[in-house]
Structures are given as structure tokens and as C-alpha cells.
PDB file of N, CA and C in Angstrom:
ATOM      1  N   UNK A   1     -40.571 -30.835  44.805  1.00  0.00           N
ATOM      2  CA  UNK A   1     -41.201 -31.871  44.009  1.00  0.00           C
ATOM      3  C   UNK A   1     -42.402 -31.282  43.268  1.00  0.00           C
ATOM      4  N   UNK A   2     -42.817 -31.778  41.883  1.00  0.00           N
ATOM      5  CA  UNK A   2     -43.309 -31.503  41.446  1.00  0.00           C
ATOM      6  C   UNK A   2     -44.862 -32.222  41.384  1.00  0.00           C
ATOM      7  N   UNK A   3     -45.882 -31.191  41.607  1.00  0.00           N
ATOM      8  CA  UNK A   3     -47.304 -32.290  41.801  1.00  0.00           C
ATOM      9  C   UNK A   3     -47.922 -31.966  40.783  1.00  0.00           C
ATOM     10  N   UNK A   4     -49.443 -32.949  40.894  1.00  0.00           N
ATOM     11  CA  UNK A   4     -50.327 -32.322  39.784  1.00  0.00           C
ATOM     12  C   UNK A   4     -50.787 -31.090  39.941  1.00  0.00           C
ATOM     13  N   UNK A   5     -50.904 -29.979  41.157  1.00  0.00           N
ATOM     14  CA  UNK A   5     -51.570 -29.093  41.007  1.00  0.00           C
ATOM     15  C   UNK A   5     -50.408 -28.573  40.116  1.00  0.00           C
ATOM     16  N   UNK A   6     -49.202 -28.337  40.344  1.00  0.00           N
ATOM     17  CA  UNK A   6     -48.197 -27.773  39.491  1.00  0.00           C
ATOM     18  C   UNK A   6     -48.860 -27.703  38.228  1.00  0.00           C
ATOM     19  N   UNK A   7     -48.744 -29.045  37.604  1.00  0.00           N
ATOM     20  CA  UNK A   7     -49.228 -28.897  36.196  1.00  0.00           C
ATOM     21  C   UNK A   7     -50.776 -28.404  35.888  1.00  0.00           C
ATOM     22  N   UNK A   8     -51.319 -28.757  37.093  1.00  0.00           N
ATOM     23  CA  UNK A   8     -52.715 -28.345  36.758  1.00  0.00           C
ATOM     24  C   UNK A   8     -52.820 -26.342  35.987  1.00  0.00           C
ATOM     25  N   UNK A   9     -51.659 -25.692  36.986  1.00  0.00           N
ATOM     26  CA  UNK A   9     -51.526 -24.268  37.246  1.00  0.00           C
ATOM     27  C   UNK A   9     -51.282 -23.697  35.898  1.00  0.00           C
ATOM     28  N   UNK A  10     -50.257 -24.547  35.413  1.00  0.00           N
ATOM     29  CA  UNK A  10     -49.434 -24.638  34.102  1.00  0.00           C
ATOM     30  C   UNK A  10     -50.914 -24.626  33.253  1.00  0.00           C
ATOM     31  N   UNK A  11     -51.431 -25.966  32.756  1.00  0.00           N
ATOM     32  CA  UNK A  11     -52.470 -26.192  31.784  1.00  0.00           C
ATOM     33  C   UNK A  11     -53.515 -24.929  31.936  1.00  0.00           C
ATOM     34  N   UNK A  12     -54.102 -24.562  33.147  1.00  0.00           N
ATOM     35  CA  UNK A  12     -54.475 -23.603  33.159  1.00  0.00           C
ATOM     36  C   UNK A  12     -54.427 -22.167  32.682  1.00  0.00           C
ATOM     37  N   UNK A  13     -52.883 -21.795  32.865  1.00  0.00           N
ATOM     38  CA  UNK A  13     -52.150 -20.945  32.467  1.00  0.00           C
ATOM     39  C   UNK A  13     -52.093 -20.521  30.758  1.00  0.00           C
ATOM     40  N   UNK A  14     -51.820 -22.066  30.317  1.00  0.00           N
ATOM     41  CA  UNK A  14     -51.727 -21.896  28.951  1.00  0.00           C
ATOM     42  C   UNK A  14     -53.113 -21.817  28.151  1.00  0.00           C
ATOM     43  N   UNK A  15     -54.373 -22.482  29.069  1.00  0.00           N
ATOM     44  CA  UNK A  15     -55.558 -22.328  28.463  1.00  0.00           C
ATOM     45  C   UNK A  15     -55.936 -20.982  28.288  1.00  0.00           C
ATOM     46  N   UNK A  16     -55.789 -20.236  29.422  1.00  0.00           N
ATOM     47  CA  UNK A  16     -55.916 -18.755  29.410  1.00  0.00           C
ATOM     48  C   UNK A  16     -55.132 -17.872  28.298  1.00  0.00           C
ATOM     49  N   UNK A  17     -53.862 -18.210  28.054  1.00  0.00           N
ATOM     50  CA  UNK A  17     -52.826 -17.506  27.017  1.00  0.00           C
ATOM     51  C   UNK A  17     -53.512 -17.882  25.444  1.00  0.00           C
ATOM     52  N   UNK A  18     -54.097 -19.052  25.613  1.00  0.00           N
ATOM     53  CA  UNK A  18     -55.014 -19.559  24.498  1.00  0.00           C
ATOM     54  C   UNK A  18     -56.257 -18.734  23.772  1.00  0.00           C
ATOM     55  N   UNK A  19     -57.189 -18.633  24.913  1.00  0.00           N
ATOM     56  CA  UNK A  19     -58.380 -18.034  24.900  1.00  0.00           C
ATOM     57  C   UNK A  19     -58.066 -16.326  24.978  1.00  0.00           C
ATOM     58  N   UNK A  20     -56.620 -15.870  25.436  1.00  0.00           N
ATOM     59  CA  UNK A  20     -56.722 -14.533  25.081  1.00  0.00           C
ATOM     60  C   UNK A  20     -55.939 -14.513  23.915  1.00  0.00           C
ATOM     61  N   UNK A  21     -55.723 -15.198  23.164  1.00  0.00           N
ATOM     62  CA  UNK A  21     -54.747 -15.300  21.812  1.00  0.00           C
ATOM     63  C   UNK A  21     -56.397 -15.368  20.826  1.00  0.00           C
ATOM     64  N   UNK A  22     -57.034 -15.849  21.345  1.00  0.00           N
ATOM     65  CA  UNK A  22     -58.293 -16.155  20.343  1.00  0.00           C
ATOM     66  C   UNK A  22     -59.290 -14.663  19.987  1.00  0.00           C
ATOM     67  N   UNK A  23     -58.885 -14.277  21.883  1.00  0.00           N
ATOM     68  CA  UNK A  23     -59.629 -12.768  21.665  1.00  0.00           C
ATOM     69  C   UNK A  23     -59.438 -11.831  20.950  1.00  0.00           C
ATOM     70  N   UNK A  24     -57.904 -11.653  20.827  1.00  0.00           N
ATOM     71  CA  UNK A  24     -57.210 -10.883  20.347  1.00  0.00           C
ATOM     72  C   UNK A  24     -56.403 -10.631  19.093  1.00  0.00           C
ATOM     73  N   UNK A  25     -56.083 -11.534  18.526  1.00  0.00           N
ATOM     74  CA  UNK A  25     -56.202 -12.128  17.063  1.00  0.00           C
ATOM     75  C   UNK A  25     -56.806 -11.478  16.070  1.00  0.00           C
ATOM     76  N   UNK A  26     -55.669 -10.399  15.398  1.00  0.00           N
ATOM     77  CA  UNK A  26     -56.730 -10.120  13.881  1.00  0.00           C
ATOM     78  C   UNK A  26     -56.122 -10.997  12.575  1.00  0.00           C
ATOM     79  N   UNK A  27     -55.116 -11.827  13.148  1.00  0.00           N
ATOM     80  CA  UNK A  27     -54.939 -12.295  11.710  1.00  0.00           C
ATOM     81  C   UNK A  27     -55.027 -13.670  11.968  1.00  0.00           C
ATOM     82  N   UNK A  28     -55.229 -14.530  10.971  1.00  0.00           N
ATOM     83  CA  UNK A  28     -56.181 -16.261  11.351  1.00  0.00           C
ATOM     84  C   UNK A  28     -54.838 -16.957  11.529  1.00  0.00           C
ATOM     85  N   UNK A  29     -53.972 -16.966  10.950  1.00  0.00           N
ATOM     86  CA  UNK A  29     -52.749 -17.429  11.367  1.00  0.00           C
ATOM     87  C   UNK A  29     -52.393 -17.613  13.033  1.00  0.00           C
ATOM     88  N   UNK A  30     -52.477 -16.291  13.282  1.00  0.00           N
ATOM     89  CA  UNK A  30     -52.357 -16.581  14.926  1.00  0.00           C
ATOM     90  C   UNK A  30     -52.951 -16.931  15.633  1.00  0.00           C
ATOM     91  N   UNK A  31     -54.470 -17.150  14.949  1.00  0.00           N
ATOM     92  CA  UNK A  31     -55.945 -17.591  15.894  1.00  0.00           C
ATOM     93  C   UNK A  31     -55.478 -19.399  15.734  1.00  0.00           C
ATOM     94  N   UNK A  32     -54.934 -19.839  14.669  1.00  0.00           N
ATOM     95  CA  UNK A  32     -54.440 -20.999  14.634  1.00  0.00           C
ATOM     96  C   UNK A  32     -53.326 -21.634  15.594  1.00  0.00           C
ATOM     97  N   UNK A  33     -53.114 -20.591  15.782  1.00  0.00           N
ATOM     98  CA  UNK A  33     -51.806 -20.709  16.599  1.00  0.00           C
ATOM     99  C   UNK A  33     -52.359 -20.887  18.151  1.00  0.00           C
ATOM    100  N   UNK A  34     -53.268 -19.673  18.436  1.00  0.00           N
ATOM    101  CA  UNK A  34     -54.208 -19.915  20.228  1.00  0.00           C
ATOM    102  C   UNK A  34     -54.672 -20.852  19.837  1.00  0.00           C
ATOM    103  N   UNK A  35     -55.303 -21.527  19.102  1.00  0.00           N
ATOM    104  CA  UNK A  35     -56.325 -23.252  19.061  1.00  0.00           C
ATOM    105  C   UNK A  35     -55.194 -23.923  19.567  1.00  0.00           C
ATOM    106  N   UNK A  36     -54.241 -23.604  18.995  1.00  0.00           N
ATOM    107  CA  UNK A  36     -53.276 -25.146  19.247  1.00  0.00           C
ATOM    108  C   UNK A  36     -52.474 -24.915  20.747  1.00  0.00           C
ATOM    109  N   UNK A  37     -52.382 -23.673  21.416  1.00  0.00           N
ATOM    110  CA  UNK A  37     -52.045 -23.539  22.496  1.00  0.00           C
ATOM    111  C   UNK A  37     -53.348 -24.372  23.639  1.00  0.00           C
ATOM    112  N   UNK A  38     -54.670 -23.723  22.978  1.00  0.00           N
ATOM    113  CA  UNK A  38     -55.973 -24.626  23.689  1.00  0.00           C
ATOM    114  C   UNK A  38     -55.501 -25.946  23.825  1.00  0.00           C
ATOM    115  N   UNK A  39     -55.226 -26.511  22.726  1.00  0.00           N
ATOM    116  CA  UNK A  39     -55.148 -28.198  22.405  1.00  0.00           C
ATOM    117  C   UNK A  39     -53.886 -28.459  23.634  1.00  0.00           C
ATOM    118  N   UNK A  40     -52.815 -27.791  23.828  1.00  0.00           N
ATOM    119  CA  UNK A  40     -51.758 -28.755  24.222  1.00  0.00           C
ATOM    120  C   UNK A  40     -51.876 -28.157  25.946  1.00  0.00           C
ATOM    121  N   UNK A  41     -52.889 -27.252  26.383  1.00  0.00           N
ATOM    122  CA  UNK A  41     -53.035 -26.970  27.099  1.00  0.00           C
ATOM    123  C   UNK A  41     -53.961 -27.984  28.322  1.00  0.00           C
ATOM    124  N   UNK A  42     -54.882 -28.755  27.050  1.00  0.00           N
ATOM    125  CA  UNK A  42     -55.970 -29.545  27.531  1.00  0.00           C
ATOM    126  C   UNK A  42     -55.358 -30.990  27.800  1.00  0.00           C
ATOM    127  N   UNK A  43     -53.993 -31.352  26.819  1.00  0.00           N
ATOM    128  CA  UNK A  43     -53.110 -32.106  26.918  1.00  0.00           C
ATOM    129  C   UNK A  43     -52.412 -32.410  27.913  1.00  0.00           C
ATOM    130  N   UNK A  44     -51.739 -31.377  28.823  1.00  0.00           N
ATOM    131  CA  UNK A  44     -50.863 -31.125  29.637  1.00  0.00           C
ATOM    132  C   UNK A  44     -51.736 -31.768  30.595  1.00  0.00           C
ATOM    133  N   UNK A  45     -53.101 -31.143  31.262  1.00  0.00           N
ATOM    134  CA  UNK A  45     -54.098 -31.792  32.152  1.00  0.00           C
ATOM    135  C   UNK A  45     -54.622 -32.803  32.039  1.00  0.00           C
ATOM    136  N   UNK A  46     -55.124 -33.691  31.098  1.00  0.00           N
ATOM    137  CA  UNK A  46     -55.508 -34.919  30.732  1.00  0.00           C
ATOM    138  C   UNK A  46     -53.948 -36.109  30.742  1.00  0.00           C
ATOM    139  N   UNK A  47     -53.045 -35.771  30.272  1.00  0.00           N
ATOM    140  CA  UNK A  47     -51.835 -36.395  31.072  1.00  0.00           C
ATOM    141  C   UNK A  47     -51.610 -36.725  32.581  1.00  0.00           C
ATOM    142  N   UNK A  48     -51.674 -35.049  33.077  1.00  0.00           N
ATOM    143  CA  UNK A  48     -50.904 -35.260  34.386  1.00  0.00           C
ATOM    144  C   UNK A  48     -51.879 -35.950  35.502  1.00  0.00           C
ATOM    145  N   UNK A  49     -53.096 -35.456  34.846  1.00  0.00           N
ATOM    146  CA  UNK A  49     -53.932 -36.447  35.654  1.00  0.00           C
ATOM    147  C   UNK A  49     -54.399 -38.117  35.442  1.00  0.00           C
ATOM    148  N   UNK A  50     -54.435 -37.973  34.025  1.00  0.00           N
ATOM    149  CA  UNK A  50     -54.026 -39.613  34.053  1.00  0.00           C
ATOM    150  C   UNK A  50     -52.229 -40.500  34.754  1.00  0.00           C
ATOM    151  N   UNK A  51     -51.631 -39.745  34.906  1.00  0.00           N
ATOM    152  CA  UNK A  51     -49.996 -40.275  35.428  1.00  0.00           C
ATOM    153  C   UNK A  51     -50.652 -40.194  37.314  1.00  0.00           C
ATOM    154  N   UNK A  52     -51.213 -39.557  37.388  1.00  0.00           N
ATOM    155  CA  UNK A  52     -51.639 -38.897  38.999  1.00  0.00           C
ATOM    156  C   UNK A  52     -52.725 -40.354  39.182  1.00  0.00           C
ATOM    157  N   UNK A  53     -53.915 -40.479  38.699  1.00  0.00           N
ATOM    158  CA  UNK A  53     -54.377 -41.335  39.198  1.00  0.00           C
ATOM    159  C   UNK A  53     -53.709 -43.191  38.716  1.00  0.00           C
ATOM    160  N   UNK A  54     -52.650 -43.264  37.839  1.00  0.00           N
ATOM    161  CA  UNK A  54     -52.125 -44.261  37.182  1.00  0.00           C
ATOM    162  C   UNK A  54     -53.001 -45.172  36.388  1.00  0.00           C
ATOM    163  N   UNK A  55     -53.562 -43.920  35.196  1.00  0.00           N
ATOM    164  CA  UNK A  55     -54.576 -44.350  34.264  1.00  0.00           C
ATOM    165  C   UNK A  55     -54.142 -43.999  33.245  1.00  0.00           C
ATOM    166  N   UNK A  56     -54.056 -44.815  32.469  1.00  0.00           N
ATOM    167  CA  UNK A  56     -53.699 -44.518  30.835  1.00  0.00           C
ATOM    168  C   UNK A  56     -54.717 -43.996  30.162  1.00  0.00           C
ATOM    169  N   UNK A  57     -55.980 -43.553  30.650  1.00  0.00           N
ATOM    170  CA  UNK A  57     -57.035 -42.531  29.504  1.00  0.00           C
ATOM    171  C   UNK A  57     -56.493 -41.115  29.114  1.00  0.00           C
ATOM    172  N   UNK A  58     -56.109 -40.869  30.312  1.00  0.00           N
ATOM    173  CA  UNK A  58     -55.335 -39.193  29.710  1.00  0.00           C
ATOM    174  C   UNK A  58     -54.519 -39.183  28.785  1.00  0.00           C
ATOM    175  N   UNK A  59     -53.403 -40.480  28.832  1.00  0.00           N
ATOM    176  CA  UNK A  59     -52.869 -40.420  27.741  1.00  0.00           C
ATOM    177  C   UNK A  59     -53.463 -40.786  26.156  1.00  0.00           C
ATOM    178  N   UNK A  60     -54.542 -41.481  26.715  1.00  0.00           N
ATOM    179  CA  UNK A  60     -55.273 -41.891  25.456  1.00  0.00           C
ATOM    180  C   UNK A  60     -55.942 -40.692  24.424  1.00  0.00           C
ATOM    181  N   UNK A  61     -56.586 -39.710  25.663  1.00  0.00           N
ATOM    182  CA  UNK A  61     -57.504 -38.614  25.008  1.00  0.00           C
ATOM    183  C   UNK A  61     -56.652 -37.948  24.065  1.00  0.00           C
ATOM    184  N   UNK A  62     -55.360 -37.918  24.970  1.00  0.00           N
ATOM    185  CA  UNK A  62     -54.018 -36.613  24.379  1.00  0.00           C
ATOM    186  C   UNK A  62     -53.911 -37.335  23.141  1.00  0.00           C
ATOM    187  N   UNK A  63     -53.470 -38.355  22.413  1.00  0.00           N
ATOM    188  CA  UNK A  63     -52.835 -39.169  21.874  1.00  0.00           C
ATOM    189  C   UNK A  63     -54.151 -38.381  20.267  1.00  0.00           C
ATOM    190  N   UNK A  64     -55.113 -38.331  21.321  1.00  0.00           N
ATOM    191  CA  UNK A  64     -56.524 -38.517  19.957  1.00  0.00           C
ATOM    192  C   UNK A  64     -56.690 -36.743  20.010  1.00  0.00           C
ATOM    193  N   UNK A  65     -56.520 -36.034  20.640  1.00  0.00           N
ATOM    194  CA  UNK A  65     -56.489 -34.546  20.748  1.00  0.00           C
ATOM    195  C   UNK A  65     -55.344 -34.118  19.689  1.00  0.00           C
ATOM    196  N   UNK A  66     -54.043 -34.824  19.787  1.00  0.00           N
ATOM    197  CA  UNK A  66     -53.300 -34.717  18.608  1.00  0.00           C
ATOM    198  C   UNK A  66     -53.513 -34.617  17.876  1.00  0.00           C
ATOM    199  N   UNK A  67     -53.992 -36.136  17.375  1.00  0.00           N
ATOM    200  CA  UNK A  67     -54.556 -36.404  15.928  1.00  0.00           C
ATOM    201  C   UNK A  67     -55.769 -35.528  15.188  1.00  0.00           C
ATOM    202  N   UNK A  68     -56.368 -35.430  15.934  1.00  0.00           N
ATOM    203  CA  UNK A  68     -57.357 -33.830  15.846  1.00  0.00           C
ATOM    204  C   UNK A  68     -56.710 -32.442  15.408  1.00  0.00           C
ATOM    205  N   UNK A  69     -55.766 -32.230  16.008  1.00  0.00           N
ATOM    206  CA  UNK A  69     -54.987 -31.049  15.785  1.00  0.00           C
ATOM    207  C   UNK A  69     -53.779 -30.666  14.956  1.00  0.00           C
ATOM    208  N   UNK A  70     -53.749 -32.376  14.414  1.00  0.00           N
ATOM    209  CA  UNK A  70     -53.192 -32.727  13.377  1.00  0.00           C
ATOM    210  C   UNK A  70     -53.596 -32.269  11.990  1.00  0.00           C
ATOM    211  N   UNK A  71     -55.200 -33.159  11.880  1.00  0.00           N
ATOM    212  CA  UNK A  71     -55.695 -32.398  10.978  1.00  0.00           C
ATOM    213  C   UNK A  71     -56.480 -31.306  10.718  1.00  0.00           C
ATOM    214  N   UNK A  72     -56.594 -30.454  11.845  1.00  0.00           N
ATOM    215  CA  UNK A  72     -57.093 -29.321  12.110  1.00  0.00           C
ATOM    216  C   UNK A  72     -55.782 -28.061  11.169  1.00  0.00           C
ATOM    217  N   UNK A  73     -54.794 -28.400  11.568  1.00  0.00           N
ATOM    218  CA  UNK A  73     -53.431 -27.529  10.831  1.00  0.00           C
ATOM    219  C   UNK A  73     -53.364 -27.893   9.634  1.00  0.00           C
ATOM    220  N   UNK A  74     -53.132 -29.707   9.138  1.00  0.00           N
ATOM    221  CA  UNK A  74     -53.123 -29.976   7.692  1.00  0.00           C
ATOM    222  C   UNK A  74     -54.279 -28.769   6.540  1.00  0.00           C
ATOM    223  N   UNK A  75     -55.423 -29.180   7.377  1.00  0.00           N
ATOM    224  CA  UNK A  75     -56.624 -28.838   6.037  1.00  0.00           C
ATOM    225  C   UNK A  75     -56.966 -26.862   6.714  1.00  0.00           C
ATOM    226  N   UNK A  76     -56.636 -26.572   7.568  1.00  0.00           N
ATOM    227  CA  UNK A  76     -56.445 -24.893   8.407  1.00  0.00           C
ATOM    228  C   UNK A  76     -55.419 -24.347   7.199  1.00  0.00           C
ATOM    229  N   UNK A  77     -54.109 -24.922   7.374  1.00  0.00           N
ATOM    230  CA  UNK A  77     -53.379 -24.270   6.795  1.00  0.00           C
ATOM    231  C   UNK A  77     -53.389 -24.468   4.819  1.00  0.00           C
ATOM    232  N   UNK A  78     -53.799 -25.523   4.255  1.00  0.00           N
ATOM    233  CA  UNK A  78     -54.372 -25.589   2.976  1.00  0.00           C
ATOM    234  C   UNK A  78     -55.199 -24.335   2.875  1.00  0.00           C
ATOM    235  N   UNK A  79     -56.329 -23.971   3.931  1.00  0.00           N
ATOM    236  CA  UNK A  79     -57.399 -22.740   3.342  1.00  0.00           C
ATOM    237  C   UNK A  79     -56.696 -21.577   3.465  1.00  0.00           C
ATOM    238  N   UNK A  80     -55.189 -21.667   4.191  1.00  0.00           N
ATOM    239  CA  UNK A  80     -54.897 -20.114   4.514  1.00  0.00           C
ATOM    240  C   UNK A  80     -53.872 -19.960   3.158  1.00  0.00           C
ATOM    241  N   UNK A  81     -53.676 -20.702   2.679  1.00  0.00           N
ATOM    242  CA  UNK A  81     -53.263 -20.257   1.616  1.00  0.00           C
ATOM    243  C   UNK A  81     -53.855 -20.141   0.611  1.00  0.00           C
ATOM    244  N   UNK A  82     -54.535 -21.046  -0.132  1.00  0.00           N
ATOM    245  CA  UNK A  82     -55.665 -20.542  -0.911  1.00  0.00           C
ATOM    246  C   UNK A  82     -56.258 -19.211  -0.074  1.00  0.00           C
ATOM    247  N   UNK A  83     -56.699 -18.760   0.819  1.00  0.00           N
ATOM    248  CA  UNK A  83     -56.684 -17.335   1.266  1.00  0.00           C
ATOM    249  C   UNK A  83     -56.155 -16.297   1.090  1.00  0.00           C
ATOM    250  N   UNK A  84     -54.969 -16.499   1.215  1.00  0.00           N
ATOM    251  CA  UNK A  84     -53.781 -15.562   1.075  1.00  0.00           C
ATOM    252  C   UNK A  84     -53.417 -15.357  -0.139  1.00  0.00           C
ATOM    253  N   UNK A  85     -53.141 -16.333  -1.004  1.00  0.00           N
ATOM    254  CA  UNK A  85     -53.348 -16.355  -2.693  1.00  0.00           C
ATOM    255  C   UNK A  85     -54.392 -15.332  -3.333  1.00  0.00           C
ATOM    256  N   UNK A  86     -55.718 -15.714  -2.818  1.00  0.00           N
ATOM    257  CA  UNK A  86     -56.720 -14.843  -3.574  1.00  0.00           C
ATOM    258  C   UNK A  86     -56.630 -13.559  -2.928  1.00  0.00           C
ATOM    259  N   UNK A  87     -56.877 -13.266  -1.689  1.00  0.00           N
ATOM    260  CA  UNK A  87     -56.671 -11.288  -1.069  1.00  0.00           C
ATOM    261  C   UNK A  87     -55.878 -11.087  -1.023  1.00  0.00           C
ATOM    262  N   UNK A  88     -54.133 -11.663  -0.810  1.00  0.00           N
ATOM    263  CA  UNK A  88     -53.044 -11.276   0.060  1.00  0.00           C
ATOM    264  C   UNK A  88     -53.108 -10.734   1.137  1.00  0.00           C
ATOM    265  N   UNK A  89     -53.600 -11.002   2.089  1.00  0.00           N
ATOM    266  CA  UNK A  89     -54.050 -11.179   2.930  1.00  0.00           C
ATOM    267  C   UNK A  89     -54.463 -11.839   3.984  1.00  0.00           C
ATOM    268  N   UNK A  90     -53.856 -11.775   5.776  1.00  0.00           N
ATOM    269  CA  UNK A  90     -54.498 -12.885   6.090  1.00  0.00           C
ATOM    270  C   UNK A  90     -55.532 -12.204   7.307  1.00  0.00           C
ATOM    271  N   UNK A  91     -55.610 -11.132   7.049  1.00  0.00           N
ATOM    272  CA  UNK A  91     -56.666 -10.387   8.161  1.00  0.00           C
ATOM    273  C   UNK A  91     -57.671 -10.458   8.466  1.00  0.00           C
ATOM    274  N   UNK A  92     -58.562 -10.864   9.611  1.00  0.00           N
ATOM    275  CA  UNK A  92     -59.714 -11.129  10.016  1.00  0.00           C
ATOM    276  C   UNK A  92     -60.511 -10.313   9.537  1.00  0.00           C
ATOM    277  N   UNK A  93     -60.115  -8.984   9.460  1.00  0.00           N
ATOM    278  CA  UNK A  93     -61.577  -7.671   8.944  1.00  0.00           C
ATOM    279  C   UNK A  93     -61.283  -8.024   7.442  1.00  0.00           C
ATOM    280  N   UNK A  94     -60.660  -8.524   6.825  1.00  0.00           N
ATOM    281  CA  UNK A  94     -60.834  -8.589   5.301  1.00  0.00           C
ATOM    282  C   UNK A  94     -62.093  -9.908   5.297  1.00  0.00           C
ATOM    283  N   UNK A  95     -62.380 -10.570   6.131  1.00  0.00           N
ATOM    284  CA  UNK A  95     -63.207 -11.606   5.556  1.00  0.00           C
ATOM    285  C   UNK A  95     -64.847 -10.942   5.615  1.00  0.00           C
ATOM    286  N   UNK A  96     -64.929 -10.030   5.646  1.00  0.00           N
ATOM    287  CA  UNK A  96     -66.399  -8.875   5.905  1.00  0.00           C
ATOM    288  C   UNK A  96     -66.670  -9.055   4.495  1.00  0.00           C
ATOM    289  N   UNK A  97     -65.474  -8.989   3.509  1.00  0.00           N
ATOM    290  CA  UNK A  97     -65.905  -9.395   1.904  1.00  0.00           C
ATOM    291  C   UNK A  97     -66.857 -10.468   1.481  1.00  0.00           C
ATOM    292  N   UNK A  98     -66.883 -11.539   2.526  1.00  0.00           N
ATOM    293  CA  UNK A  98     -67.440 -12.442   2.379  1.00  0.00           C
ATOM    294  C   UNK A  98     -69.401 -12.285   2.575  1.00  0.00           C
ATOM    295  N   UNK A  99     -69.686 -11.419   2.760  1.00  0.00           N
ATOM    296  CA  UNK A  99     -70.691 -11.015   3.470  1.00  0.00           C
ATOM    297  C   UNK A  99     -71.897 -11.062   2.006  1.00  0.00           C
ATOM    298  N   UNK A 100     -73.147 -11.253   2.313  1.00  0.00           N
ATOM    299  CA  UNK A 100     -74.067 -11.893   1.180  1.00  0.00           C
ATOM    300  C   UNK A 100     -75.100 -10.327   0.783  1.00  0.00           C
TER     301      UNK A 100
END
């Protein structure tokens, strides 16, 4: 049977695969990609523990963590192309150009 620590192990798991996707990341595309592993990671735990104590807030937070990460990708991925358009490029050490 499956419990909350299960999922707890899981959310955990993926927070970590998250935060080393963030470390490690030279191109922003994929750093977009660890945020959203963060997001569904924080999801997974705010669920299983709202189903665990038989509270609908976890599902509530998730529901609004979405919608966050919704438009976090909409208007993320608008700048990576206008990005990519102007350097061709989507490499983290190319944004040093930016520098004053």
C-alpha cells in the first residue's frame, strides 16, 4: 500500500532533480524546465498531504501553483524567443553581453 511518506519520498526526490537541474543548466530552456520540475514537485506534496489529512487546501494551493506556472512558461517562453531571435542562442554565458 501506498502512504504519504511514499509520496512524500517521491516530491522530495523530484525537488532535488529540480534544484540540481537549476545548478547545472547552461542553457535557459532547461532551467525552465528544473522550475517546472520544482513546481510539480511542490504539487505532488501539497496534494498528498491534503488527501492524507482529508483537506482540500493542498489541492487548492496545487490548482493556484499551476496557474502560476502557467504563466510563468506563457510569458518565459515569449522572452526565449525573442532571445533566440536576436543571439541565436539560448546559452546562459551568452547573457554576460548584457553587462553595463
Amino acid at each position: 500500500m501506498i502512504t504519504l511518506n511514499h509520496y512524500l519520498i517521491v516530491s522530495a526526490l523530484m525537488f532535488m532533480i529540480g534544484i540540481f537541474g537549476i545548478l547545472r543548466r547552461k542553457n535557459i530552456l532547461m532551467l525552465f524546465f528544473a522550475t517546472e520540475i520544482l513546481l510539480s514537485s511542490v504539487n505532488v506534496g501539497l496534494v498528498a498531504v491534503g488527501y492524507y489529512l482529508g483537506d482540500l487546501n493542498g489541492q487548492l494551493f496545487a490548482f493556484f501553483i499551476l496557474a502560476v506556472a502557467a504563466s510563468e512558461v506563457a510569458v518565459g517562453v515569449g522572452l526565449l524567443i525573442g532571445w533566440y531571435k536576436k543571439y541565436h542562442t539560448l546559452d546562459l554565458d551568452s547573457l554576460q553581453i548584457m553587462k553595463g
